[in-house]
PDB file of N, CA and C in Angstrom:
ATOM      1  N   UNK A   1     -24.628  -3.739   0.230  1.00  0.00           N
ATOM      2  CA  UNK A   1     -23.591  -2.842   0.737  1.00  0.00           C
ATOM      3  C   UNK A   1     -24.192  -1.459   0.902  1.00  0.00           C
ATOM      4  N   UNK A   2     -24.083  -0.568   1.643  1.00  0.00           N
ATOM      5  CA  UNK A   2     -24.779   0.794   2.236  1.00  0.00           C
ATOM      6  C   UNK A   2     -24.225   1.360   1.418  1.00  0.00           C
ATOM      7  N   UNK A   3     -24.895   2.352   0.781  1.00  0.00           N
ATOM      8  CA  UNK A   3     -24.323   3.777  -0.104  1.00  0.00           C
ATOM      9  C   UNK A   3     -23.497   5.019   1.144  1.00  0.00           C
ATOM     10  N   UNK A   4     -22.227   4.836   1.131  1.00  0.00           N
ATOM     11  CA  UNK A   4     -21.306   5.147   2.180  1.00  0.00           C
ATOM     12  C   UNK A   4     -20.065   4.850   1.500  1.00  0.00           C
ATOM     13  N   UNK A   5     -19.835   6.578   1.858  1.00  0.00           N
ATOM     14  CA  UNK A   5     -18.310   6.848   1.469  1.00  0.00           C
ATOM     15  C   UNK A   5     -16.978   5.929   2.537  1.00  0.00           C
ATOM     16  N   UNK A   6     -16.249   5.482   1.633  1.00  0.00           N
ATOM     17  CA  UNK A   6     -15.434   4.853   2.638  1.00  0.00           C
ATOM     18  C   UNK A   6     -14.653   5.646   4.180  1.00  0.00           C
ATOM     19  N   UNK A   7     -14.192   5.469   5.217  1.00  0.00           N
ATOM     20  CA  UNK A   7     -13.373   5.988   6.170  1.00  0.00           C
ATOM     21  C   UNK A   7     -12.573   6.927   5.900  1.00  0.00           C
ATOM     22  N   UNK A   8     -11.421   6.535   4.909  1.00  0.00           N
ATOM     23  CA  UNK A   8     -10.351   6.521   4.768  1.00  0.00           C
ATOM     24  C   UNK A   8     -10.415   6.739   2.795  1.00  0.00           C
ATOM     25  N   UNK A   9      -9.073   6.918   2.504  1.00  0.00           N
ATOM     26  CA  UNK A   9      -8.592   7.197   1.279  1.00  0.00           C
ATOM     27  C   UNK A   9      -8.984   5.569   0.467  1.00  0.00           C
ATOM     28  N   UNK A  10      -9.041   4.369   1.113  1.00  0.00           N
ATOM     29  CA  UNK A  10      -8.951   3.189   0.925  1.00  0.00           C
ATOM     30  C   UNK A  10     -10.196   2.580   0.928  1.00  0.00           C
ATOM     31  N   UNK A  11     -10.574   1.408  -0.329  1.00  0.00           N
ATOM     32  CA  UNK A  11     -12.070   0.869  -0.031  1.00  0.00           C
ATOM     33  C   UNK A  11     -12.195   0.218   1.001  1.00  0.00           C
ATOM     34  N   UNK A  12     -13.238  -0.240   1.245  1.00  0.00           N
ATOM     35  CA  UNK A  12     -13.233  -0.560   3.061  1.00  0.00           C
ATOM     36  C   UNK A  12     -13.004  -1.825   3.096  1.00  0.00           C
ATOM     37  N   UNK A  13     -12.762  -2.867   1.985  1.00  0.00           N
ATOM     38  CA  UNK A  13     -11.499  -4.565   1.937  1.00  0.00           C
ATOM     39  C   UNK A  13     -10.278  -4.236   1.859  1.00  0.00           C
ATOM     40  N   UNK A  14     -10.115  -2.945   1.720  1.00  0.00           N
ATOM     41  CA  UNK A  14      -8.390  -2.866   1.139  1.00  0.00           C
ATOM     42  C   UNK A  14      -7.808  -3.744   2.149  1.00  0.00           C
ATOM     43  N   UNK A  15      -7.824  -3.467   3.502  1.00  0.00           N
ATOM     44  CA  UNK A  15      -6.668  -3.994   4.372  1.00  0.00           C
ATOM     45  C   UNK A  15      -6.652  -5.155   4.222  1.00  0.00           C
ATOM     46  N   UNK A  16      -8.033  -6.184   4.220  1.00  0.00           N
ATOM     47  CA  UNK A  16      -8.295  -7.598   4.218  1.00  0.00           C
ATOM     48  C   UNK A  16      -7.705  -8.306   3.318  1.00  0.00           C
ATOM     49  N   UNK A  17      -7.604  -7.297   2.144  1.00  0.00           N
ATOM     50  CA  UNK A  17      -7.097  -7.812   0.730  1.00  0.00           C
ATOM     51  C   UNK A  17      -5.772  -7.606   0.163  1.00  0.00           C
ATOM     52  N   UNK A  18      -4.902  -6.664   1.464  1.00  0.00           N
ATOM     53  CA  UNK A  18      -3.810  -6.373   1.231  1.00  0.00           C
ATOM     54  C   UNK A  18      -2.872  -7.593   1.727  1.00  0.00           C
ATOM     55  N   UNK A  19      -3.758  -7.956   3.268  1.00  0.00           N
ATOM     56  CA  UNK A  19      -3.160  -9.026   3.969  1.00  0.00           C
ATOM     57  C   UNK A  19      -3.393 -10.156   3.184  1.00  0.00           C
ATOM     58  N   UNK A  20      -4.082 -10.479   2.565  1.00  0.00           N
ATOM     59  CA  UNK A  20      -3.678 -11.828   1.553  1.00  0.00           C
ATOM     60  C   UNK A  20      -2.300 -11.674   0.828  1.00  0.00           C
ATOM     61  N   UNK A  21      -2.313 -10.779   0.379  1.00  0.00           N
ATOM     62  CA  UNK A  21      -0.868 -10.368  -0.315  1.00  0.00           C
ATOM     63  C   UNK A  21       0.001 -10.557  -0.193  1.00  0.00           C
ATOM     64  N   UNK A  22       0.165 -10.469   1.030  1.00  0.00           N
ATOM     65  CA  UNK A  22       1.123  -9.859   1.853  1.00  0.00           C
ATOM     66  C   UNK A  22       2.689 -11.064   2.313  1.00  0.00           C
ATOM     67  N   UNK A  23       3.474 -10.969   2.540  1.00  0.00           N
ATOM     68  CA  UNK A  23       4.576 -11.407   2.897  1.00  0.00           C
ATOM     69  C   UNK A  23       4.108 -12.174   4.268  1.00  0.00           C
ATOM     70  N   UNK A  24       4.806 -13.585   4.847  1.00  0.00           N
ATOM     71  CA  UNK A  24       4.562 -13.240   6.123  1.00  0.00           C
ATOM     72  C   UNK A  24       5.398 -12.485   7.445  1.00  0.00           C
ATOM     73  N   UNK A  25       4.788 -11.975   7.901  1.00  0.00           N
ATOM     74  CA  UNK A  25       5.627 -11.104   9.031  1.00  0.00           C
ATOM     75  C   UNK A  25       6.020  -9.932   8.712  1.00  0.00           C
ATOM     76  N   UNK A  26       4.881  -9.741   7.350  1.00  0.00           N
ATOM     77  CA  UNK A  26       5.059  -8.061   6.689  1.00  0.00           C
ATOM     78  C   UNK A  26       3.981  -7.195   6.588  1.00  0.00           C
ATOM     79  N   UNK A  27       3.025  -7.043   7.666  1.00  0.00           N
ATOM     80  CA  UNK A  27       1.852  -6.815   8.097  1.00  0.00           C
ATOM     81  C   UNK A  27       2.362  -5.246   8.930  1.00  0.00           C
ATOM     82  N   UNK A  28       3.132  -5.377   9.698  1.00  0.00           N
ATOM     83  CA  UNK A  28       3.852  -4.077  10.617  1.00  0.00           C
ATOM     84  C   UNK A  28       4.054  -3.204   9.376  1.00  0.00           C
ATOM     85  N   UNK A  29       5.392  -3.502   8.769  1.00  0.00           N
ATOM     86  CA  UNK A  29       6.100  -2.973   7.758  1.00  0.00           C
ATOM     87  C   UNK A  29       4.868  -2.150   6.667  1.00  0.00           C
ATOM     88  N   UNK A  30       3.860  -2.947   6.258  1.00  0.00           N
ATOM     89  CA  UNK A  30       2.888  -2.668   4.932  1.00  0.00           C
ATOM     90  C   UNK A  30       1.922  -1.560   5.653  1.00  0.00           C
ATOM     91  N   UNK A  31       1.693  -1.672   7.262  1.00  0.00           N
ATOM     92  CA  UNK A  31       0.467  -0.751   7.515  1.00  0.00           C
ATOM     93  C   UNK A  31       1.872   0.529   7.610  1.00  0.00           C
ATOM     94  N   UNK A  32       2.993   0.484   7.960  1.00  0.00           N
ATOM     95  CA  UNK A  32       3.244   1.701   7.929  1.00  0.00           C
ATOM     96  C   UNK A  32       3.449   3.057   6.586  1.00  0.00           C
ATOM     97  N   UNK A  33       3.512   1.806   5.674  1.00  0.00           N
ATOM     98  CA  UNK A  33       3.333   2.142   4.339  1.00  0.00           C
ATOM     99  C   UNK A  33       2.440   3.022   3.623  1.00  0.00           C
ATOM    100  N   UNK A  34       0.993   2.120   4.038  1.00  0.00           N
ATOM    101  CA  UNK A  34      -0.042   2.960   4.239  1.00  0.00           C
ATOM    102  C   UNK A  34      -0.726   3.765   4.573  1.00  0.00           C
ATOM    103  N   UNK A  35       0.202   3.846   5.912  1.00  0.00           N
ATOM    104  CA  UNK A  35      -0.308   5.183   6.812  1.00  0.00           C
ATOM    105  C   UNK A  35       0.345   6.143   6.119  1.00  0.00           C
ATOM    106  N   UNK A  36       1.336   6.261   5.344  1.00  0.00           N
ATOM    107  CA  UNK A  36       1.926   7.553   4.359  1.00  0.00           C
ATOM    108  C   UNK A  36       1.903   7.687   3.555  1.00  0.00           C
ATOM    109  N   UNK A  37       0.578   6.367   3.028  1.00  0.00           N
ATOM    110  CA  UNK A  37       0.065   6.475   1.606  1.00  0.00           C
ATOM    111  C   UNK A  37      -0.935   7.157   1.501  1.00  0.00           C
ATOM    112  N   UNK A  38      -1.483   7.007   3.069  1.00  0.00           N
ATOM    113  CA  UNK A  38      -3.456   7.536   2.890  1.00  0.00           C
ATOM    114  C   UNK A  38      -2.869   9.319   3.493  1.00  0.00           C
ATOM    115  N   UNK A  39      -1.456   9.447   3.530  1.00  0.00           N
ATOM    116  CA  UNK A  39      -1.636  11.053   3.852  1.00  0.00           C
ATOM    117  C   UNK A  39      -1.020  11.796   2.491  1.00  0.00           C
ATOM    118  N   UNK A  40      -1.264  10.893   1.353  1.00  0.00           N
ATOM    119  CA  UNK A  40      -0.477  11.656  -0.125  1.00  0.00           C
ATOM    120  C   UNK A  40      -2.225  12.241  -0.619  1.00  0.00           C
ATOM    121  N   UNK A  41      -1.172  13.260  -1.746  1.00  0.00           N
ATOM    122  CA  UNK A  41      -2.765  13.883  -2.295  1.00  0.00           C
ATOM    123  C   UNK A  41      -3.156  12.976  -3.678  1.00  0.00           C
ATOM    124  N   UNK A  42      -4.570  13.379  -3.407  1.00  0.00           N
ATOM    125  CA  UNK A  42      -5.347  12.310  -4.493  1.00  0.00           C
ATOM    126  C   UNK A  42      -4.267  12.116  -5.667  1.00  0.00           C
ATOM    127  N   UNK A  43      -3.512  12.499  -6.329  1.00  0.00           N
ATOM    128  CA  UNK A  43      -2.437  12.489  -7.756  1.00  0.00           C
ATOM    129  C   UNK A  43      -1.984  11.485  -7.466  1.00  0.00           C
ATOM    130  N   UNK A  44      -1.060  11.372  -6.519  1.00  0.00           N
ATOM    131  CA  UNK A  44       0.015  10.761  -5.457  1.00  0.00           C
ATOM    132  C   UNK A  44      -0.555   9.436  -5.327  1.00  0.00           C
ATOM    133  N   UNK A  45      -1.544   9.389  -4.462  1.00  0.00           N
ATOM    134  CA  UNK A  45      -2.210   8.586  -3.993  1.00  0.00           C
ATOM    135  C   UNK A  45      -2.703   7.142  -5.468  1.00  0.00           C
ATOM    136  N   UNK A  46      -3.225   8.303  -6.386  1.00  0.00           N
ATOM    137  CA  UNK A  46      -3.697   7.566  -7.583  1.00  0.00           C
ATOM    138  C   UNK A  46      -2.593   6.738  -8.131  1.00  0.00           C
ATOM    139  N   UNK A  47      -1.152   6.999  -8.300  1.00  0.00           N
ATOM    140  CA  UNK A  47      -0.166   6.966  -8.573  1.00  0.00           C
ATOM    141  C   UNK A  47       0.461   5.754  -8.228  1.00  0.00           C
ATOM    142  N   UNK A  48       0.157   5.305  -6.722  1.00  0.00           N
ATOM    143  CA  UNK A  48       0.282   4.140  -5.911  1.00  0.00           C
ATOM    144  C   UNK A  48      -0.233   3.070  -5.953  1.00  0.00           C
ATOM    145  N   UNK A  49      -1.548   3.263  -6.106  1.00  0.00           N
ATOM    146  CA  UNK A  49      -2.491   2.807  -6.159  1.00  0.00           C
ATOM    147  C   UNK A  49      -2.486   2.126  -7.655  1.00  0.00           C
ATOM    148  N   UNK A  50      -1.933   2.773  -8.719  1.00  0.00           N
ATOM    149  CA  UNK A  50      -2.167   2.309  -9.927  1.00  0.00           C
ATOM    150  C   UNK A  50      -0.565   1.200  -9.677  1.00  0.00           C
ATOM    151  N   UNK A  51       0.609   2.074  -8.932  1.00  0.00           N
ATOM    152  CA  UNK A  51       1.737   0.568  -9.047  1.00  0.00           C
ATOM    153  C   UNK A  51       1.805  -0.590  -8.177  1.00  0.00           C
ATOM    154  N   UNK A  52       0.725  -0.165  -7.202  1.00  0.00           N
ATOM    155  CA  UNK A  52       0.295  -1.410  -6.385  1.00  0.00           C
ATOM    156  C   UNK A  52      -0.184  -2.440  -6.918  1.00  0.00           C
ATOM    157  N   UNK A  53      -1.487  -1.931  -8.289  1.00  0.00           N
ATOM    158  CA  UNK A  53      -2.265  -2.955  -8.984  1.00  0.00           C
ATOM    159  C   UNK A  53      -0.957  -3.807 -10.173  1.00  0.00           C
ATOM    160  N   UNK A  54      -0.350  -2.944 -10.663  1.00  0.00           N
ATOM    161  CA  UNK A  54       1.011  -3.445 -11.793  1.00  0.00           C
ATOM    162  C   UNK A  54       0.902  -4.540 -11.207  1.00  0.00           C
ATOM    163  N   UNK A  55       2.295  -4.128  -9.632  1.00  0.00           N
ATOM    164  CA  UNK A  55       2.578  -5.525  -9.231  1.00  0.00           C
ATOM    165  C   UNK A  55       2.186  -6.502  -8.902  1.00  0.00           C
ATOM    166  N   UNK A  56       0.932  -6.248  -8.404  1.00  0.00           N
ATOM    167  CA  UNK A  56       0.008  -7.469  -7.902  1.00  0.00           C
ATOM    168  C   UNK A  56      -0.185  -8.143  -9.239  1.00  0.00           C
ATOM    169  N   UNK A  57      -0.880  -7.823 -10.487  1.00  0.00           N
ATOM    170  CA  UNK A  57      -0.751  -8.184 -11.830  1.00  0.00           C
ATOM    171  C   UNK A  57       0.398  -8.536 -12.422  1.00  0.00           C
ATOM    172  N   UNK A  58       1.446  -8.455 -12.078  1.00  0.00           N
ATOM    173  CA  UNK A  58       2.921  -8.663 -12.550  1.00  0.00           C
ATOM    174  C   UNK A  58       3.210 -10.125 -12.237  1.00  0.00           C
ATOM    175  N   UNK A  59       2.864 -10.185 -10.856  1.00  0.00           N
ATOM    176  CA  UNK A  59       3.653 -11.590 -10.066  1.00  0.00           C
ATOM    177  C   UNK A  59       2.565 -11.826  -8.501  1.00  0.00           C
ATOM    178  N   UNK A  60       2.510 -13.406  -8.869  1.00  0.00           N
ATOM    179  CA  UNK A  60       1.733 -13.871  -7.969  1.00  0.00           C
ATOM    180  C   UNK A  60       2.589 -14.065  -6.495  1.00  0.00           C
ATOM    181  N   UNK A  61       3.961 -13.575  -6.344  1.00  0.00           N
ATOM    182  CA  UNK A  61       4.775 -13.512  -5.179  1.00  0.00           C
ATOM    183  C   UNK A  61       4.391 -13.150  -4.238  1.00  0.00           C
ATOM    184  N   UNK A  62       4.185 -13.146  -2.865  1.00  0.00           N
ATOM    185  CA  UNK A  62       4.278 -12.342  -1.839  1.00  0.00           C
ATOM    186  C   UNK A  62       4.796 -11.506  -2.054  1.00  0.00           C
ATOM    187  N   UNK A  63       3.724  -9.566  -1.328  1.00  0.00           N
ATOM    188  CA  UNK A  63       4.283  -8.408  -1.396  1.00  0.00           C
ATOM    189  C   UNK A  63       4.972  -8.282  -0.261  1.00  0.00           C
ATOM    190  N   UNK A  64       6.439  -7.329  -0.195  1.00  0.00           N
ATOM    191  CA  UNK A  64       7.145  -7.136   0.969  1.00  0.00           C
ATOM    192  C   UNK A  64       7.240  -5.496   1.727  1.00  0.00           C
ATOM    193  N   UNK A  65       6.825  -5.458   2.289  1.00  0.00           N
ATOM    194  CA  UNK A  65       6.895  -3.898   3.077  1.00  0.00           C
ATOM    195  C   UNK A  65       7.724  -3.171   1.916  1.00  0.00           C
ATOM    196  N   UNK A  66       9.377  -3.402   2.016  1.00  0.00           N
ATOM    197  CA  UNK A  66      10.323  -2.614   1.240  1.00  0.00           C
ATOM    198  C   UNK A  66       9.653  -1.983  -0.358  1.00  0.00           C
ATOM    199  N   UNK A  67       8.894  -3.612  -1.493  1.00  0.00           N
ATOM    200  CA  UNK A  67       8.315  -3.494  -2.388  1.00  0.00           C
ATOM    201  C   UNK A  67       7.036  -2.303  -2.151  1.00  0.00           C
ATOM    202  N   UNK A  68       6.496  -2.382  -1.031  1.00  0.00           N
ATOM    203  CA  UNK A  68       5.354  -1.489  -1.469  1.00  0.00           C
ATOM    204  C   UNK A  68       6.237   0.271  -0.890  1.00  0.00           C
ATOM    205  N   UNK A  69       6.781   0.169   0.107  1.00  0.00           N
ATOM    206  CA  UNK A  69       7.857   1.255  -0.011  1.00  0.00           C
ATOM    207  C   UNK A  69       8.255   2.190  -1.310  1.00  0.00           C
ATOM    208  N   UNK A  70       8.970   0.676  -2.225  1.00  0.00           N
ATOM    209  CA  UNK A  70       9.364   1.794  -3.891  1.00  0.00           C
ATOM    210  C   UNK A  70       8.361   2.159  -4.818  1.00  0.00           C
ATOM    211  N   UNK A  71       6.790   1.479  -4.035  1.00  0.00           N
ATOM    212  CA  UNK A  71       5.867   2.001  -5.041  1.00  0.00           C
ATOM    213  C   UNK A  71       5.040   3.131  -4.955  1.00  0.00           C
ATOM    214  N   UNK A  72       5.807   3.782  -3.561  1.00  0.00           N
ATOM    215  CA  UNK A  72       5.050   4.990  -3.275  1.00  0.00           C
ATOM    216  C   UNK A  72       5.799   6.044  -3.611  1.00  0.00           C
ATOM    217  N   UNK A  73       5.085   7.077  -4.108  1.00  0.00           N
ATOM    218  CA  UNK A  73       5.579   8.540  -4.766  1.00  0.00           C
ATOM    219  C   UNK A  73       6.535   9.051  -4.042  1.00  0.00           C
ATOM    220  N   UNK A  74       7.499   9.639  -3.844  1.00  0.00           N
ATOM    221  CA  UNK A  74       8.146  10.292  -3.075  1.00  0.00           C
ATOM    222  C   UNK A  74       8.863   9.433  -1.763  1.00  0.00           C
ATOM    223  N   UNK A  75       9.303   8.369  -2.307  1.00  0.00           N
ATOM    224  CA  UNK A  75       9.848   7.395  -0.846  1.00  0.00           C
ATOM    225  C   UNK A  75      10.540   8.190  -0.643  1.00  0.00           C
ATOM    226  N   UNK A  76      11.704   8.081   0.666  1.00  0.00           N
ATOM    227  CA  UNK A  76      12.462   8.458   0.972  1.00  0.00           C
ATOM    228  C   UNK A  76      13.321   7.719   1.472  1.00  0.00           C
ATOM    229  N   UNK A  77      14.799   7.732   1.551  1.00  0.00           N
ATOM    230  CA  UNK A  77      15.432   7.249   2.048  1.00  0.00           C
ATOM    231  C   UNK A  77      15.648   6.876   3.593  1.00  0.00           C
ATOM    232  N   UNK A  78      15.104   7.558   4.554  1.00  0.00           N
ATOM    233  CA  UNK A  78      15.026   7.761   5.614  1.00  0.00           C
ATOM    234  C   UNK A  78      13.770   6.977   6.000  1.00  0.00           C
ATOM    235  N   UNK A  79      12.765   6.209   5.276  1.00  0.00           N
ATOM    236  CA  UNK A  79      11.812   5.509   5.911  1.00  0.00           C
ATOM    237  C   UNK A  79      12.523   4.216   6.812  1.00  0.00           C
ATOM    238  N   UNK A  80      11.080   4.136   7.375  1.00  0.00           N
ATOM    239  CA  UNK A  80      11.835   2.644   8.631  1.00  0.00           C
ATOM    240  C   UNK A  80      12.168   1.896   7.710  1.00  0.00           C
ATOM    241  N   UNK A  81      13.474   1.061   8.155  1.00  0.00           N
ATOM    242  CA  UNK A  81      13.780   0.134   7.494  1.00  0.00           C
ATOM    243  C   UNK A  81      14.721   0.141   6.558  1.00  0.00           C
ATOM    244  N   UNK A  82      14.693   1.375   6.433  1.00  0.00           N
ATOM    245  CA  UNK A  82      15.832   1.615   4.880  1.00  0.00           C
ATOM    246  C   UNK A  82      17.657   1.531   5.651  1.00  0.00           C
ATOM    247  N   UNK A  83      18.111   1.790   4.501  1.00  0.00           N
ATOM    248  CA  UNK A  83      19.826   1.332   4.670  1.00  0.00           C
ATOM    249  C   UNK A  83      20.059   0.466   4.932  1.00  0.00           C
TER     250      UNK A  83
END
């Protein structure tokens, strides 16, 4: 593997390894997730990142857009999808 900082806030399998995870037909839903995960600050970010691992460790279930939604710092009510 090249001594190289990743792209992005994310190691460079995250996505590959998110989509195993993942729900099916919750691939749309999860990258938008991410895209307002990789714009939190490192705290934030760490924060997610640590309740992303919980749940994945919690339960061998499929993750669902909404689920990774409440595991980010500061959701909001107003994200896609909500109400």
């Amino acid at each position: 593997m090249p001594d190289q900082e990743p792209a992005g806030p994310f190691p460079e399998d995250f996505a590959a390894d998110l989509a195993r995870l993942l729900a099916p037909g919750e691939a749309e839903g999860a990258a938008e997730v991410m895209a307002q995960a990789a714009r939190l600050d490192d705290q934030r970010l760490g924060q997610f990142l640590d309740r992303f691992a919980h749940r994945v460790s919690a339960s061998a279930a499929p993750i669902t857009a909404a689920e990774l939604w409440e595991l980010l710092p500061g959701a909001r009510s107003d994200r896609p999808g909500a109400g």
